[in-house]
C-alpha atoms as a PDB file:
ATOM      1  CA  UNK A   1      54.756  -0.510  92.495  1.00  0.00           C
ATOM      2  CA  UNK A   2      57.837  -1.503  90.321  1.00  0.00           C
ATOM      3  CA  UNK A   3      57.581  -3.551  86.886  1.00  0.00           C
ATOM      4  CA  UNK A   4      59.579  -5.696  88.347  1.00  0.00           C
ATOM      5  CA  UNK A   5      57.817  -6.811  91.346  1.00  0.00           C
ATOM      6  CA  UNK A   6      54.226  -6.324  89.568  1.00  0.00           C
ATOM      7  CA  UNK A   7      55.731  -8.923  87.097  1.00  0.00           C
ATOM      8  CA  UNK A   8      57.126 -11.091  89.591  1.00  0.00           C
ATOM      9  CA  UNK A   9      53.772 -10.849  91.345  1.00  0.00           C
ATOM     10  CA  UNK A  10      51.890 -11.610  87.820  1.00  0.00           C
ATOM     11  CA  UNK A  11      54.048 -14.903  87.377  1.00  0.00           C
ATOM     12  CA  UNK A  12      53.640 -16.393  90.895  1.00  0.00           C
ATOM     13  CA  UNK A  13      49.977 -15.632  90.939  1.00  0.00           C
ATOM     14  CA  UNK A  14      48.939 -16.551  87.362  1.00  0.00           C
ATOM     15  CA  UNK A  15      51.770 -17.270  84.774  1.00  0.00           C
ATOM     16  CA  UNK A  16      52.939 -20.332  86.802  1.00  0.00           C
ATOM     17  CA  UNK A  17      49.546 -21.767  87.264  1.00  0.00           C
ATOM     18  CA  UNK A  18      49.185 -21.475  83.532  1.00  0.00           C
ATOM     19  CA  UNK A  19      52.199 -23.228  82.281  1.00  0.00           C
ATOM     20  CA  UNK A  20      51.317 -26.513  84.368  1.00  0.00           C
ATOM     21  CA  UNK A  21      48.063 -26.511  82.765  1.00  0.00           C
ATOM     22  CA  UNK A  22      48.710 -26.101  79.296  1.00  0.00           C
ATOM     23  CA  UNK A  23      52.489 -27.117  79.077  1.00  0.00           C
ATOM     24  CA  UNK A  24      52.680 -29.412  82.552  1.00  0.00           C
ATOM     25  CA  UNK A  25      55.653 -31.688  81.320  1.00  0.00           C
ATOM     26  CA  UNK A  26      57.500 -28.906  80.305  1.00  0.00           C
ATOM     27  CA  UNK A  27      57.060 -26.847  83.926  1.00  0.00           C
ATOM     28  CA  UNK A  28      61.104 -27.656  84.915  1.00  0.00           C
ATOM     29  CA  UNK A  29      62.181 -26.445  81.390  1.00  0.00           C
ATOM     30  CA  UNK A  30      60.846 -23.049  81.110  1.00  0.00           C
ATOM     31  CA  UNK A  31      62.937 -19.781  82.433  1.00  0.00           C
ATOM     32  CA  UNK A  32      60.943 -17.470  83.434  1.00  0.00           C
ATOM     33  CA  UNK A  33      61.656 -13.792  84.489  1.00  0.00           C
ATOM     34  CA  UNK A  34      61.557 -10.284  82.822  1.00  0.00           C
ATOM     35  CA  UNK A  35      64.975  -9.168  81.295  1.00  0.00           C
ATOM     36  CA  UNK A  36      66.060  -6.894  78.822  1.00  0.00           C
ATOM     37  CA  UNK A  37      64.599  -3.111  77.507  1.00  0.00           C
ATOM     38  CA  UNK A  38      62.884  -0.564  79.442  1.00  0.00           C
ATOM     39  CA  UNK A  39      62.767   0.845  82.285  1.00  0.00           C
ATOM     40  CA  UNK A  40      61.136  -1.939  84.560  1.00  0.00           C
ATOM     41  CA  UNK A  41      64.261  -3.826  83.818  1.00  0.00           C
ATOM     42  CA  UNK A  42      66.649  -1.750  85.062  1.00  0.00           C
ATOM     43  CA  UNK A  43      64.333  -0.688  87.951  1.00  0.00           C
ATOM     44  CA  UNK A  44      64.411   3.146  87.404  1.00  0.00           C
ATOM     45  CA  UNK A  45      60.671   3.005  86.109  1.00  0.00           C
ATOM     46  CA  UNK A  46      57.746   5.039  87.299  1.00  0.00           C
ATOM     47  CA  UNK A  47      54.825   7.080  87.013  1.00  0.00           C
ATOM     48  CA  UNK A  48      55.942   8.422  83.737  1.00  0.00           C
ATOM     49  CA  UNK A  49      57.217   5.224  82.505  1.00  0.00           C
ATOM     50  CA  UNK A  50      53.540   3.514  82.983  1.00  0.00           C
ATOM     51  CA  UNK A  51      52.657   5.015  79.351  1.00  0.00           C
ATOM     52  CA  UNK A  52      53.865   2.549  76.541  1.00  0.00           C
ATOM     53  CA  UNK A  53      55.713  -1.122  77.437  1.00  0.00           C
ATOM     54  CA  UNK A  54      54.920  -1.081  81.234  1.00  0.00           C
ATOM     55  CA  UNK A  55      52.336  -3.941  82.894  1.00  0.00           C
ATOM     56  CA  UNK A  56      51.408  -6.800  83.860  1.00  0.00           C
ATOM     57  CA  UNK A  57      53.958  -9.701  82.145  1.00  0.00           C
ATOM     58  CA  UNK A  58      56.573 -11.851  81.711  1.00  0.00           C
ATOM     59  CA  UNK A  59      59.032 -13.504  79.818  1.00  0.00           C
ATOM     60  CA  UNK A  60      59.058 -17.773  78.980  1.00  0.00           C
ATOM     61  CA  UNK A  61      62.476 -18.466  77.484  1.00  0.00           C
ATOM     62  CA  UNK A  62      62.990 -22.105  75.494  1.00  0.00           C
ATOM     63  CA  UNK A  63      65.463 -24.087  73.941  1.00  0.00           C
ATOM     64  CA  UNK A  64      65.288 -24.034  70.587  1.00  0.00           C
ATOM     65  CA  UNK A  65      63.162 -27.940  70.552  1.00  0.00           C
ATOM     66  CA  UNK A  66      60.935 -26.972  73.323  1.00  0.00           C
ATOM     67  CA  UNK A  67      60.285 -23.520  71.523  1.00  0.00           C
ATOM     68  CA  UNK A  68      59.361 -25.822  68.624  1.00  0.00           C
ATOM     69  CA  UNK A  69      57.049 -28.142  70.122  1.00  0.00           C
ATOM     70  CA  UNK A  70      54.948 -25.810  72.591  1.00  0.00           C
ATOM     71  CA  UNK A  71      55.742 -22.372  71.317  1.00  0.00           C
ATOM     72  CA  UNK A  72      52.268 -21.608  70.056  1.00  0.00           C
ATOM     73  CA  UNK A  73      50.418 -23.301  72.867  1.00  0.00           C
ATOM     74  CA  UNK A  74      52.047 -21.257  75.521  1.00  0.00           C
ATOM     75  CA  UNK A  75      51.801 -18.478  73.914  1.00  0.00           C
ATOM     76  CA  UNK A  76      47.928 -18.424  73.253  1.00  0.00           C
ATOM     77  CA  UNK A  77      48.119 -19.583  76.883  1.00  0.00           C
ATOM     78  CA  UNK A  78      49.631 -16.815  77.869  1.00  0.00           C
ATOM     79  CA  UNK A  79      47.709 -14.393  75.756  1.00  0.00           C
ATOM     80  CA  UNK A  80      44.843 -15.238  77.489  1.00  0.00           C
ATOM     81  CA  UNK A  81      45.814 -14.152  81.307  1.00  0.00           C
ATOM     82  CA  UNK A  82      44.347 -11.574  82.762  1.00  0.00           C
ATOM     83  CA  UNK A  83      45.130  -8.228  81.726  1.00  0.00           C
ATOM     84  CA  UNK A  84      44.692  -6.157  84.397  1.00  0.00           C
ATOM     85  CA  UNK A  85      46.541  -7.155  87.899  1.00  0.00           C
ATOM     86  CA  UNK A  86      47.021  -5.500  91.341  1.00  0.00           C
ATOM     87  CA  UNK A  87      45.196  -2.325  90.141  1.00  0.00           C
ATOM     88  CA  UNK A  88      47.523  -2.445  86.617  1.00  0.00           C
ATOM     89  CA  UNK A  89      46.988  -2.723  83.177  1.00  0.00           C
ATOM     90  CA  UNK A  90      46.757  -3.836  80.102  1.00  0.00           C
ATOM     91  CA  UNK A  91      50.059  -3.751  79.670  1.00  0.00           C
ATOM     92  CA  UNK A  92      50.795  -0.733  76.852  1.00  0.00           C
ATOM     93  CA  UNK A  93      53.000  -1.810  73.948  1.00  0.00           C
ATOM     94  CA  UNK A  94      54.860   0.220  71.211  1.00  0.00           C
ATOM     95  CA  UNK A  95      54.655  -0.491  67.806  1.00  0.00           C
ATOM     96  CA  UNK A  96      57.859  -3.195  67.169  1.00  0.00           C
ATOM     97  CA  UNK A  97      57.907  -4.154  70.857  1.00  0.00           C
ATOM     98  CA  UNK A  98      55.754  -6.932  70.793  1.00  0.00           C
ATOM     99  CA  UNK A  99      58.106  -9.779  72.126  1.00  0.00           C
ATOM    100  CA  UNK A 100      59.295  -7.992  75.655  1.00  0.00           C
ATOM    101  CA  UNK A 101      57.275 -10.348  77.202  1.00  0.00           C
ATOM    102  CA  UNK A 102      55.879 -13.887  76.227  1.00  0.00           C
ATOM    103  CA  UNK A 103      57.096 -16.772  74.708  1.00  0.00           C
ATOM    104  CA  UNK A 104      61.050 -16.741  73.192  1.00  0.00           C
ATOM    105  CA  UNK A 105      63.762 -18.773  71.915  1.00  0.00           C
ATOM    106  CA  UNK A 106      66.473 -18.581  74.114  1.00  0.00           C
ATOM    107  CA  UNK A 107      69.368 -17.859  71.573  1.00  0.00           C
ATOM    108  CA  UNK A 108      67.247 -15.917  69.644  1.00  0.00           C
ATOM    109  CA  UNK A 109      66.776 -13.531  72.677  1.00  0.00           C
ATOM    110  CA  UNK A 110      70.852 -13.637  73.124  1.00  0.00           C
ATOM    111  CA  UNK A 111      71.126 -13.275  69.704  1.00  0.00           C
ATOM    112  CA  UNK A 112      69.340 -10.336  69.107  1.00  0.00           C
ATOM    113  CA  UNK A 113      71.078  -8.481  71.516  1.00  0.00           C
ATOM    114  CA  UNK A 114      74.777  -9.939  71.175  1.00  0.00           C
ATOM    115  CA  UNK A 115      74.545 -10.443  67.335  1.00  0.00           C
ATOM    116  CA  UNK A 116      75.602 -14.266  68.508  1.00  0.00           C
ATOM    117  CA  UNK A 117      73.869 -17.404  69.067  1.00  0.00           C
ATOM    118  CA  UNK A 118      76.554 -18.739  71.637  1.00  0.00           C
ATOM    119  CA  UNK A 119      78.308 -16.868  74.730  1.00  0.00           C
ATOM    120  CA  UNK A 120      81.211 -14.596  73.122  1.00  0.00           C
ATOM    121  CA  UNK A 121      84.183 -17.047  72.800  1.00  0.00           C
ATOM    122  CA  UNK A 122      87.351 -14.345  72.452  1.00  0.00           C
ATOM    123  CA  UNK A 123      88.144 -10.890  72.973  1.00  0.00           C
ATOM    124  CA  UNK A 124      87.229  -9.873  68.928  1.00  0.00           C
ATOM    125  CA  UNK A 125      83.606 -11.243  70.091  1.00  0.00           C
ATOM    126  CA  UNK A 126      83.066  -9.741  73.303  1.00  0.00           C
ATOM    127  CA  UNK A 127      84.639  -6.385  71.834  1.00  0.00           C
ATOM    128  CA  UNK A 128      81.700  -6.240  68.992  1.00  0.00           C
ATOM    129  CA  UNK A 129      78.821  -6.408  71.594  1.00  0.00           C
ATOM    130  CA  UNK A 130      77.562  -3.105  72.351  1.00  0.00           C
ATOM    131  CA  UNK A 131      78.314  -2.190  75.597  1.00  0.00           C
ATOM    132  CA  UNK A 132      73.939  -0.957  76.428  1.00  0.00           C
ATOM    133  CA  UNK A 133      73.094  -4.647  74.991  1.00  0.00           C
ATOM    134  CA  UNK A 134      74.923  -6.366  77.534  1.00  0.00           C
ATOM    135  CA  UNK A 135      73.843  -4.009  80.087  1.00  0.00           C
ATOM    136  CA  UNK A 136      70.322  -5.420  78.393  1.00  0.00           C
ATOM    137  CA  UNK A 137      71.100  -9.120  78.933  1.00  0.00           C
ATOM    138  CA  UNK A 138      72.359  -8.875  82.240  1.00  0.00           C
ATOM    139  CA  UNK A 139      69.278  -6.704  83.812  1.00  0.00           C
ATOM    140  CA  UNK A 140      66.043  -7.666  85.530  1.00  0.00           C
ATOM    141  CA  UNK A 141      65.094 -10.939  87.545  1.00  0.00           C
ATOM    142  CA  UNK A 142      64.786 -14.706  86.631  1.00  0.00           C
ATOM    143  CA  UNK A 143      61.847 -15.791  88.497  1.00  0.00           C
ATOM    144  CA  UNK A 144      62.387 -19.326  87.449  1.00  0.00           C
ATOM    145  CA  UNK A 145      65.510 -21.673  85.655  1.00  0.00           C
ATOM    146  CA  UNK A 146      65.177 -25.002  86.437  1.00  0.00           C
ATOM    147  CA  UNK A 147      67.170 -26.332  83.492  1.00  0.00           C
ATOM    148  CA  UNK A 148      69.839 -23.579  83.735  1.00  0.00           C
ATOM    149  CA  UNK A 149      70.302 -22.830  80.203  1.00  0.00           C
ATOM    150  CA  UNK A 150      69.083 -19.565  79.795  1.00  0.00           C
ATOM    151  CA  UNK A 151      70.848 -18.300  83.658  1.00  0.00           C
ATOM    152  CA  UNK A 152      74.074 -20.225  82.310  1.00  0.00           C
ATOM    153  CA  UNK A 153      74.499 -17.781  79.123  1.00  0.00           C
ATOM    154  CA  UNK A 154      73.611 -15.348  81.579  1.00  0.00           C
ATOM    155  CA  UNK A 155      75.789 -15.480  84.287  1.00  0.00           C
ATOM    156  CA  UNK A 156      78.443 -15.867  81.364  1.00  0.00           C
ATOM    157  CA  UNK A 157      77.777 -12.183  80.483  1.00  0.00           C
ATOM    158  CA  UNK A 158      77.610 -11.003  84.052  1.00  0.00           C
ATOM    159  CA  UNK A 159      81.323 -12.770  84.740  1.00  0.00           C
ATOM    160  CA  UNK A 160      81.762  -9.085  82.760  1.00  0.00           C
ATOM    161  CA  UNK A 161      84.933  -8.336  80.087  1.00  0.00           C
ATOM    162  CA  UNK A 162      87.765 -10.425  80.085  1.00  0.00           C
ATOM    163  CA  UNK A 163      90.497  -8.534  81.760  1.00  0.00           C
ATOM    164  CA  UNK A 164      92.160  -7.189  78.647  1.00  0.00           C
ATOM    165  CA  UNK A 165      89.080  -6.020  76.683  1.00  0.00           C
ATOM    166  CA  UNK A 166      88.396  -4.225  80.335  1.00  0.00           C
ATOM    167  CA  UNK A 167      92.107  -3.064  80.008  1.00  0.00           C
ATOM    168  CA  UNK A 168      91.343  -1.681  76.504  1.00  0.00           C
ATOM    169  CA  UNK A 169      88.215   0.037  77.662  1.00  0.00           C
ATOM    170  CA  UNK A 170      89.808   1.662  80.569  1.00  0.00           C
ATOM    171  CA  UNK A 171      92.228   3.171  78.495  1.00  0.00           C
ATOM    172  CA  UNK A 172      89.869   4.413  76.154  1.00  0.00           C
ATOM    173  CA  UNK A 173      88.077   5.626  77.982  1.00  0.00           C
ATOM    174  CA  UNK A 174      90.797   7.635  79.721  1.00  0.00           C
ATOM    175  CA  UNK A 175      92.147   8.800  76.353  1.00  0.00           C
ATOM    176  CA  UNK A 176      88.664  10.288  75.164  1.00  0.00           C
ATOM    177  CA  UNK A 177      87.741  12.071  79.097  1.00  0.00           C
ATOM    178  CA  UNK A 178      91.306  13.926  78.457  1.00  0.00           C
ATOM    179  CA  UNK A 179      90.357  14.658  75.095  1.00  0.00           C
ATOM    180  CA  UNK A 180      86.751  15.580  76.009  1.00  0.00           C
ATOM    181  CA  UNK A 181      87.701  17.572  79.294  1.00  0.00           C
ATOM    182  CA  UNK A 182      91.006  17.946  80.339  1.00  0.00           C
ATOM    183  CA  UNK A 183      91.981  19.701  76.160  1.00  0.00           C
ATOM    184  CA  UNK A 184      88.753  20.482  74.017  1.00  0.00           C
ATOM    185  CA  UNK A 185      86.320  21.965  76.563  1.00  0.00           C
ATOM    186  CA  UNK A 186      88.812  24.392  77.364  1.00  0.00           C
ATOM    187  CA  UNK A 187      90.257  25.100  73.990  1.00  0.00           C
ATOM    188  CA  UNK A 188      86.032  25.753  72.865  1.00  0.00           C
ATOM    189  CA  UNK A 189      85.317  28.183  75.311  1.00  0.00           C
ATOM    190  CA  UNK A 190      88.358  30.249  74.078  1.00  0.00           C
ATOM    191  CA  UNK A 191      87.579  30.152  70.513  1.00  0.00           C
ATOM    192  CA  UNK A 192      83.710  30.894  71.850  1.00  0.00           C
ATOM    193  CA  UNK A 193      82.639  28.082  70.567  1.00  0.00           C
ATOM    194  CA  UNK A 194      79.905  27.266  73.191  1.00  0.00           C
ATOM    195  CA  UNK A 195      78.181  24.007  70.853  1.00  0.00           C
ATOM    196  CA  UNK A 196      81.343  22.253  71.252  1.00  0.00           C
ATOM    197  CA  UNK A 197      82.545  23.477  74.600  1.00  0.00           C
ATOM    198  CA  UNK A 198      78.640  21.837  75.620  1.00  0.00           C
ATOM    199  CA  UNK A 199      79.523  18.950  73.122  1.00  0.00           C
ATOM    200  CA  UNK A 200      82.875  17.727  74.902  1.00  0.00           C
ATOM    201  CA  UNK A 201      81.344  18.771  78.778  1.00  0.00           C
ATOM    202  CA  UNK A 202      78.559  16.160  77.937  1.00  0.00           C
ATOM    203  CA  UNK A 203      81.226  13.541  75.996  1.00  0.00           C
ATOM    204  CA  UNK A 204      83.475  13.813  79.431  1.00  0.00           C
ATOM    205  CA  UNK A 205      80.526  13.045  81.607  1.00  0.00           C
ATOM    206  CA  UNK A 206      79.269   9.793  79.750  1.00  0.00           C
ATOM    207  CA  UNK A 207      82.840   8.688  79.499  1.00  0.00           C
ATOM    208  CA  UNK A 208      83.253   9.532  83.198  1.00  0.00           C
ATOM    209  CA  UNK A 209      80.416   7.562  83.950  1.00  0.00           C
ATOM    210  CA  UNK A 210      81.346   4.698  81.614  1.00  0.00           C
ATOM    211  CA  UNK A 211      84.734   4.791  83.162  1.00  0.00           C
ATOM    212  CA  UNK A 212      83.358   3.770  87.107  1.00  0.00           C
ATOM    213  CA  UNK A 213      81.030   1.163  85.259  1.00  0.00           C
ATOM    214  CA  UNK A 214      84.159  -0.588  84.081  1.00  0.00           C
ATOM    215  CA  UNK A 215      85.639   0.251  87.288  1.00  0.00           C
ATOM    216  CA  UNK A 216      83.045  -1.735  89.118  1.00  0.00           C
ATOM    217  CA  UNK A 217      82.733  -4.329  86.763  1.00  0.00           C
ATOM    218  CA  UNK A 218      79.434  -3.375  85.061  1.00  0.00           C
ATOM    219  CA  UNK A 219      78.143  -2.775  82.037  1.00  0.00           C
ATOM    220  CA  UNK A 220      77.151   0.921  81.163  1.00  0.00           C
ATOM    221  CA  UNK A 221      73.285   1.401  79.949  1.00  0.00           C
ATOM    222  CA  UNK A 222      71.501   3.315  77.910  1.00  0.00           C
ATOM    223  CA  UNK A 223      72.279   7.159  78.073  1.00  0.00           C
ATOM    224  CA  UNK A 224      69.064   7.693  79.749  1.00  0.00           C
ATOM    225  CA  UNK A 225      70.069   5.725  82.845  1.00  0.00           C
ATOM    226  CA  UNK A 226      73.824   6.025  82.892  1.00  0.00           C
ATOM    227  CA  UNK A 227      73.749   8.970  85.765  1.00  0.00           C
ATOM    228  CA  UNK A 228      70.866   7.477  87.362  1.00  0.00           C
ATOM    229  CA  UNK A 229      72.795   3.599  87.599  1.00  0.00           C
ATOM    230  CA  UNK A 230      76.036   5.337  88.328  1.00  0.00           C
ATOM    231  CA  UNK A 231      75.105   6.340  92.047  1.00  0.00           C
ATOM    232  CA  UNK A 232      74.543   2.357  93.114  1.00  0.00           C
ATOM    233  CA  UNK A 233      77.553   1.596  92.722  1.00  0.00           C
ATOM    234  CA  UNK A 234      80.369   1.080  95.178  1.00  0.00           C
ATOM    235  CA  UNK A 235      83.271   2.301  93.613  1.00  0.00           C
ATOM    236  CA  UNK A 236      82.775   6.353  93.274  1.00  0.00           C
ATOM    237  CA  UNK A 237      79.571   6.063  92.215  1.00  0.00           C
ATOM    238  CA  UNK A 238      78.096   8.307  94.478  1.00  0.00           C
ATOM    239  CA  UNK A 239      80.829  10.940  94.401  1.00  0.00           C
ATOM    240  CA  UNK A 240      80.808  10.974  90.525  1.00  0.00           C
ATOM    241  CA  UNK A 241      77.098  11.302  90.650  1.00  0.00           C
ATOM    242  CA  UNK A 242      76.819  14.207  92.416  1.00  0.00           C
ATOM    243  CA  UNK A 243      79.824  15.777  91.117  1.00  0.00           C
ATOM    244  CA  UNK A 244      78.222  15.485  87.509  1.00  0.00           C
ATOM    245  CA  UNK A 245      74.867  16.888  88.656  1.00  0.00           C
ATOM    246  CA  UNK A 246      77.005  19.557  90.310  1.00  0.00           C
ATOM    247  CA  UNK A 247      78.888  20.213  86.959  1.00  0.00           C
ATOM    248  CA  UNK A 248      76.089  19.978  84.463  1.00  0.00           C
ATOM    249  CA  UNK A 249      74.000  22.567  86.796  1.00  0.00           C
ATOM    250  CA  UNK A 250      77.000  25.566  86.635  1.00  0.00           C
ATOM    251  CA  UNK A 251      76.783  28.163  84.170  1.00  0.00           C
ATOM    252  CA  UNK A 252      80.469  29.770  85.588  1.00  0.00           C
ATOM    253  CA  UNK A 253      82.621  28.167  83.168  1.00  0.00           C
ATOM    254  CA  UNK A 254      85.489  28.998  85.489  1.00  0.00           C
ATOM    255  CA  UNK A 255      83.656  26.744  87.985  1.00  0.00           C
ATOM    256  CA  UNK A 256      83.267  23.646  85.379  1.00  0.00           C
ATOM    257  CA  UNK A 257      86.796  23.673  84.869  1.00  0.00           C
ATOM    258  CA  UNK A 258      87.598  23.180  88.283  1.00  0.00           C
ATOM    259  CA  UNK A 259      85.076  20.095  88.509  1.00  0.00           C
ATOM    260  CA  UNK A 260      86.345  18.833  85.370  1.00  0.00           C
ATOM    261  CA  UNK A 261      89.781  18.650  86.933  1.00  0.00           C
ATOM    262  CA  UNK A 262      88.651  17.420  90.160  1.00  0.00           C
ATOM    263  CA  UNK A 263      86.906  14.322  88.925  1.00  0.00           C
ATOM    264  CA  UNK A 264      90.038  13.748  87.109  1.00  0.00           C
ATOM    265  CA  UNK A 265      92.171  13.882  89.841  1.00  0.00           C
ATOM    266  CA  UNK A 266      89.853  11.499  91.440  1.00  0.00           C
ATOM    267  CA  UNK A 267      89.775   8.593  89.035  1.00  0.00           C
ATOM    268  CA  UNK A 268      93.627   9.172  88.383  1.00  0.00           C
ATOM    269  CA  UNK A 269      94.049   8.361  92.388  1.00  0.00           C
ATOM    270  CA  UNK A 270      91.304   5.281  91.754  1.00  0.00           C
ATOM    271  CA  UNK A 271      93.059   4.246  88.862  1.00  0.00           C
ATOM    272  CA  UNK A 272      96.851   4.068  91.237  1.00  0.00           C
ATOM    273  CA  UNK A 273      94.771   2.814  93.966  1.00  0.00           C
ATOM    274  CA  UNK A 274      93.962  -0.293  91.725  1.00  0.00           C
ATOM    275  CA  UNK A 275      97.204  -0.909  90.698  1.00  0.00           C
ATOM    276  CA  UNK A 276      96.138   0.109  86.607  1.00  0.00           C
ATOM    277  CA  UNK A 277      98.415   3.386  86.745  1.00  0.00           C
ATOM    278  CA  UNK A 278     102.067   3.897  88.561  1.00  0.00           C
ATOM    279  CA  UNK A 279     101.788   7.468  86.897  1.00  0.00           C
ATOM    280  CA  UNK A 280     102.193  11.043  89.026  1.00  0.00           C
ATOM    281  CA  UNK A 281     100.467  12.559  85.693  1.00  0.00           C
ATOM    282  CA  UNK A 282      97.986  14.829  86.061  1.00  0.00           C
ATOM    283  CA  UNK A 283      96.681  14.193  82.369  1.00  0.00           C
ATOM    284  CA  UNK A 284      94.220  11.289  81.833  1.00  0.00           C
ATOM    285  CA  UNK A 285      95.861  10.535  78.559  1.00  0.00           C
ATOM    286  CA  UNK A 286      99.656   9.775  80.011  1.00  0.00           C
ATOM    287  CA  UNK A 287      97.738   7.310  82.114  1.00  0.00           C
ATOM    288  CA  UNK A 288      95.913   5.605  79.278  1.00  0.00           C
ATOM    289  CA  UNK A 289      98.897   5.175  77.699  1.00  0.00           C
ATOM    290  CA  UNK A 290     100.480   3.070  80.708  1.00  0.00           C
ATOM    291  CA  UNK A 291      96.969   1.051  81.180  1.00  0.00           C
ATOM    292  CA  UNK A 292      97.115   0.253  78.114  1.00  0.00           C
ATOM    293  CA  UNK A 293     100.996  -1.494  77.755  1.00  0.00           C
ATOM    294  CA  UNK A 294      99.287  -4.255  80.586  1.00  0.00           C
ATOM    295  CA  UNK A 295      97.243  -5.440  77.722  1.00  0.00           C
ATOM    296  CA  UNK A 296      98.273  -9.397  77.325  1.00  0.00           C
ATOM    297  CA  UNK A 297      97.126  -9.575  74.140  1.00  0.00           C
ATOM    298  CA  UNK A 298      99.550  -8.468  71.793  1.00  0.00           C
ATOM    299  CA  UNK A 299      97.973  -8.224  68.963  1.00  0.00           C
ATOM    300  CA  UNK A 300      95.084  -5.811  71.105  1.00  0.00           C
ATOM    301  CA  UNK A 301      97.839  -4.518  72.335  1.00  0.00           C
ATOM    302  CA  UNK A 302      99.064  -3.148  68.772  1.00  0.00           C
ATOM    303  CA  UNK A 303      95.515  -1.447  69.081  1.00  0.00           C
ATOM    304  CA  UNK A 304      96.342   2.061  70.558  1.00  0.00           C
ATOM    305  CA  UNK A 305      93.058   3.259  69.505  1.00  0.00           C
ATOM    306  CA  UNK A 306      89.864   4.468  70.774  1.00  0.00           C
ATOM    307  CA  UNK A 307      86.854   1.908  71.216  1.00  0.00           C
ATOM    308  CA  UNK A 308      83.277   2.052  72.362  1.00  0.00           C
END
C-alpha cells in the first residue's frame, strides 16, 4: 500500500463524507489532496518509511476567507476521523510536522515553500525558490479542486522555469559537472587526496542528475530521491541511473574515470541533440559557455556564474 493511495482511499471513504457534514456549503471550495514532504508524496515510500509522518490523511487547502470562517470547525472535524484505516495507523508525526495533513491556507502552504504569497512573477523570483521546494509543490495528487485556486498556482509551478532561468541552470550545471568530474576528481586522486576525489565524484553525480531533471523539465528533489526519481524519466533517465549506480559501486579509480567521461560524452550529444550546444568540445565547461550566450535576458546574461 502507497501513502498516496491509502490517503486517496482515506478521503473518498471518510474525509469527503465529513466535510459535507460539518462544512456542507463550503464542499465545492475545498482542495483536497496530499502534496508536499515525505516520501508518500513523491511515491518512493515504504516499509521503512511507515515509522514517523506516514498514515492515514489528507490535506484541505482554503482561501484565505474560507480558512477564516471554517478553519477550526474542519479541523476538529477532521481530528476526529478515524485513525486507523485499511489495516493503517495512527498516522506517526515528527515533532514540527504537524500541518502535513489537515486544514491550510492556501498561500500560506505556497508561501512556506516558495518564500511568496503569489506565483513567481520574473526570473529574480523564480531563481530564489529552491529548486527541492518546488519539486515539493509540484508532487503528490489533488483528489479534489473544484474552485481551481489552489491547482491554478499549481499548475503555474509545474509549467517549470522560464526558458532562460532553465538556460542559466543548464549551464551551471554544466560548468560545476566539468569542474566536479571532468578537472577535480582527477587532479584529487593524484595529489591522494581521496576526501575530495569522493567529494567531487558525489558533486558530479547530483549535478548529473540535476542536469536530466532540467533536461526533462522537472524539478530535482531532495538528495534522498534524486537517483531514485531520475530513472522515470524519459530523457536519459534510465541510462544515467544505472550508469551512476555503476560508478558509485567501483573502487578501480581507473574505471570511474572512464564512466565519468562517458556520461559526459552522453549529455554533451543530448545537449547538440537539443539544439543548446553547436560545440565538438569534449569539455562540459566550453559547452556551458555557449548555452549560456542564448540567455535573452541580458542582464542574466551578464551573470556568468554558478547558481543552485
Amino acid at each position: 500500500m502507497k501513502g498516496l493511495d491509502l490517503a486517496e482511499a482515506y478521503y473518498q471513504t471518510h474525509g469527503a463524507p465529513m466535510i459535507k457534514r460539518s462544512a456542507r456549503a463550503y464542499t465545492d471550495r475545498i482542495a483536497v489532496g496530499l502534496v508536499g514532504p515525505g516520501s508518500e508524496c513523491f511515491g518512493f515510500d515504504d516499509e521503512i518509511s511507515r515509522d514517523h509522518d506516514w498514515g492515514p490523511g489528507f490535506c484541505m487547502w482554503l482561501t484565505a476567507e474560507d480558512y477564516g470562517n471554517i478553519r477550526t470547525i474542519l479541523q476538529e472535524a477532521y481530528e476526529k476521523l478515524p485513525k486507523a484505516f485499511m489495516g493503517f495507523g495512527p498516522r506517526s508525526v515528527s515533532p514540527g510536522e504537524e500541518g502535513r495533513v489537515g486544514v491550510c491556507e492556501i498561500k500560506t502552504f505556497y508561501r512556506t515553500y516558495t518564500g511568496f504569497d503569489h506565483a513567481p512573477a520574473d526570473l529574480g523570483e523564480w531563481l530564489s525558490i529552491p529548486e527541492q521546494s518546488l519539486a515539493l509543490c509540484t508532487n503528490g495528487k489533488i483528489f479534489a479542486d473544484t474552485l481551481g485556486v489552489f491547482s491554478q498556482w499549481r499548475e503555474a509551478l509545474i509549467g517549470f522555469y522560464p526558458e532562460d532561468v532553465r538556460l542559466k541552470k543548464i549551464s551551471s550545471r554544466c560548468m560545476t559537472i566539468a569542474q566536479a568530474g571532468q578537472y577535480n576528481f582527477d587532479r584529487s586522486l593524484k595529489r591522494n587526496e581521496r576526501f575530495a576525489a569522493h567529494y567531487a565524484e558525489a558533486q558530479f553525480c547530483a549535478d548529473v542528475i540535476s542536469l536530466v531533471f532540467l533536461l526533462n523539465r522537472r524539478y530535482t528533489p531532495f538528495y534522498k530521491w534524486m537517483h531514485r526519481a531520475v530513472k522515470e524519466l524519459p530523457i536519459l533517465g534510465e541510462t544515467i541511473h544505472t550508469m551512476i549506480a555503476d560508478l558509485i559501486a567501483r573502487t578501480d579509480y581507473d574505471k570511474k574515470r572512464l564512466i565519468i567521461e562517458e556520461i559526459c560524452s552522453i549529455l554533451i550529444k543530448e545537449l547538440i541533440n537539443e539544439g543548446l550546444s553547436d560545440l565538438t568540445s569534449d569539455f562540459l565547461l566550453d559547452h556551458a559557455h555557449c548555452i549560456h550566450g542564448k540567455i535573452q535576458d541580458s542582464r542574466l546574461r551578464e551573470r556568468f556564474s554558478v547558481i543552485n
